[in-house]
Protein backbone atom coordinates (compact mmCIF):
# COMPACT_ATOMS: atom_id res chain seq x y z
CA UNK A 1 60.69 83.45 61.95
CA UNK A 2 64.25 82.50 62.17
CA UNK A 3 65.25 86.41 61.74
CA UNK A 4 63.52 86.82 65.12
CA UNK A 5 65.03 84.03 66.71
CA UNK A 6 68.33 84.91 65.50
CA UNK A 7 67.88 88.65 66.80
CA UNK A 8 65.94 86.85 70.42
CA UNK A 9 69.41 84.81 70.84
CA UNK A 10 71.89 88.23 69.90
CA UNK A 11 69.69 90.01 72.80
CA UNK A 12 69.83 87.17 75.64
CA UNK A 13 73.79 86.47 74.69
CA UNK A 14 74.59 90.42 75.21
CA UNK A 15 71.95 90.58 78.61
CA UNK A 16 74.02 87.90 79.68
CA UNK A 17 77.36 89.13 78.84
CA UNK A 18 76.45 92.29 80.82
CA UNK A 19 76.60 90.28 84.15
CA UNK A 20 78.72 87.52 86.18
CA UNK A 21 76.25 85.39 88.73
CA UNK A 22 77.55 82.99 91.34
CA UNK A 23 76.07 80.95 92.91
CA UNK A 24 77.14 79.14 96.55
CA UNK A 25 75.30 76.27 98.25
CA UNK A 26 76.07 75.42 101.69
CA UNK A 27 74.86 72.80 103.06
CA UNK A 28 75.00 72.56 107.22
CA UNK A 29 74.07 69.80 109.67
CA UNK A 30 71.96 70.70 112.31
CA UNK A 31 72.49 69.33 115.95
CA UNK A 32 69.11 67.26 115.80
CA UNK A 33 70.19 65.34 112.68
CA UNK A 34 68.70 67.18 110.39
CA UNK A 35 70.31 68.68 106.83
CA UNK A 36 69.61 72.50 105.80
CA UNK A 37 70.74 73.57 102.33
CA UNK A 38 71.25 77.31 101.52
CA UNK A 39 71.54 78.58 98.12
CA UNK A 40 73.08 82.08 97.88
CA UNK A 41 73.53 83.35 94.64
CA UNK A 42 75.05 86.87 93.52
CA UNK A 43 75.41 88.99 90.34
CA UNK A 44 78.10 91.13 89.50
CA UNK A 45 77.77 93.54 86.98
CA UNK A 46 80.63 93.87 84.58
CA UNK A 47 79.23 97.63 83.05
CA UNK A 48 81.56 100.89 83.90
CA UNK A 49 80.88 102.82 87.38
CA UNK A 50 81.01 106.21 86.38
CA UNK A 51 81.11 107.82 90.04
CA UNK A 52 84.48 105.62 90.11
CA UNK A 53 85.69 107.35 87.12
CA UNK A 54 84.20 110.33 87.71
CA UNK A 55 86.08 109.88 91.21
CA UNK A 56 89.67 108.92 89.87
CA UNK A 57 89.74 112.14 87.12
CA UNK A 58 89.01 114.18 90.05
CA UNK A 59 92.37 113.03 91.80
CA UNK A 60 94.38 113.08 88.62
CA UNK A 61 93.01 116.45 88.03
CA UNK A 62 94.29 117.46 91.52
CA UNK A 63 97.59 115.65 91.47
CA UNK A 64 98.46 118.12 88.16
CA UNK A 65 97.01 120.94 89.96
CA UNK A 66 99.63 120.65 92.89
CA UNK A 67 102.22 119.31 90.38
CA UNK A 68 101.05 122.71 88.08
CA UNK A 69 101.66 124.74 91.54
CA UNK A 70 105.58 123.03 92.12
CA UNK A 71 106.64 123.84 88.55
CA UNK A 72 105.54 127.62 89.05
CA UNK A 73 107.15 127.58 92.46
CA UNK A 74 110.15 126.59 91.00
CA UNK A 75 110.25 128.55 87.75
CA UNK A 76 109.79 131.89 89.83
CA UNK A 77 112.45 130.95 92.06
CA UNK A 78 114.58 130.08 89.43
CA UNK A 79 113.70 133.58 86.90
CA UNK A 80 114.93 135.45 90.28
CA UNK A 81 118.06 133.30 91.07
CA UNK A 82 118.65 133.94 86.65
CA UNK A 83 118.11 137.05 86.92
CA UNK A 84 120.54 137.61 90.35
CA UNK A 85 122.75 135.82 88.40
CA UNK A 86 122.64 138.23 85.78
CA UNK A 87 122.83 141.31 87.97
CA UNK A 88 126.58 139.57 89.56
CA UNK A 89 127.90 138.82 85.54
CA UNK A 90 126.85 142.79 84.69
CA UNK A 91 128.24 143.81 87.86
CA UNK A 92 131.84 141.81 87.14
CA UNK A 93 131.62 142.86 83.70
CA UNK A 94 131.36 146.48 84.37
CA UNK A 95 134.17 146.03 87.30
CA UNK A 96 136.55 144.40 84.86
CA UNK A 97 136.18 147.23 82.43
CA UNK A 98 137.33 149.55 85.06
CA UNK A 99 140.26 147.18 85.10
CA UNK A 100 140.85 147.50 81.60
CA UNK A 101 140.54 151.29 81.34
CA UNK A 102 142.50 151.98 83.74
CA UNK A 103 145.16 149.45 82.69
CA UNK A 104 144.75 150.98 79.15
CA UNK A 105 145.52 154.82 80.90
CA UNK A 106 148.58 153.55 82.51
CA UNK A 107 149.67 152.04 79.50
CA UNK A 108 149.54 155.96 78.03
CA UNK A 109 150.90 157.48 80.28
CA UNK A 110 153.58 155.44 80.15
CA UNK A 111 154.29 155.73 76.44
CA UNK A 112 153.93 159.45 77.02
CA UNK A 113 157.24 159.50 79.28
């Protein structure tokens, strides 16, 4: 008998835990004198909305998607700007061994005279 009270009182304290009720009385004087009391009472409930949820990983999702879509933006603009880059250090390179080579001729033909 007490096993089943014990489990009755676990039940009711996690019903009630669920949900949050207030309750409001207003009480308003009417012109002829008379007193009217109104009781308004409402529950909140304190379980997880899952269309909020549902809702907010939606916009997260999106946010990365168009923060996804600026990285690759920017990491194909930056692959061609490396790889102009490299195109202008080949180019000097292969300029300043024309320098060279042809600084290295002179240089024989001089110690040839």
């Amino acid at each position: 008998m007490n096993k089943y009270f014990l489990m009755a009182a676990a039940i009711s304290v996690s019903a009630i835990s669920c949900k949050q009720s207030e309750t409001k009385i207003e009480t308003t004087e009417n012109p002829d004198g008379t007193v009217t009391t109104t009781t308004l009472e409402t529950e909140k409930s304190t379980a997880f909305d899952s269309a909020t949820i549902n809702a907010t990983v939606d916009k997260a999702k999106e946010k990365l998607n168009v923060a996804g879509e600026k990285i690759d933006e920017v990491a194909d603009r930056a692959g061609t700007e490396l790889k102009k880059a490299g195109e202008d250090v080949k180019d000097a390179a292969a300029k300043g061994a024309e320098k060279v080579e042809k600084g290295a001729e002179n240089v024989k033909e001089d110690l040839k005279k």
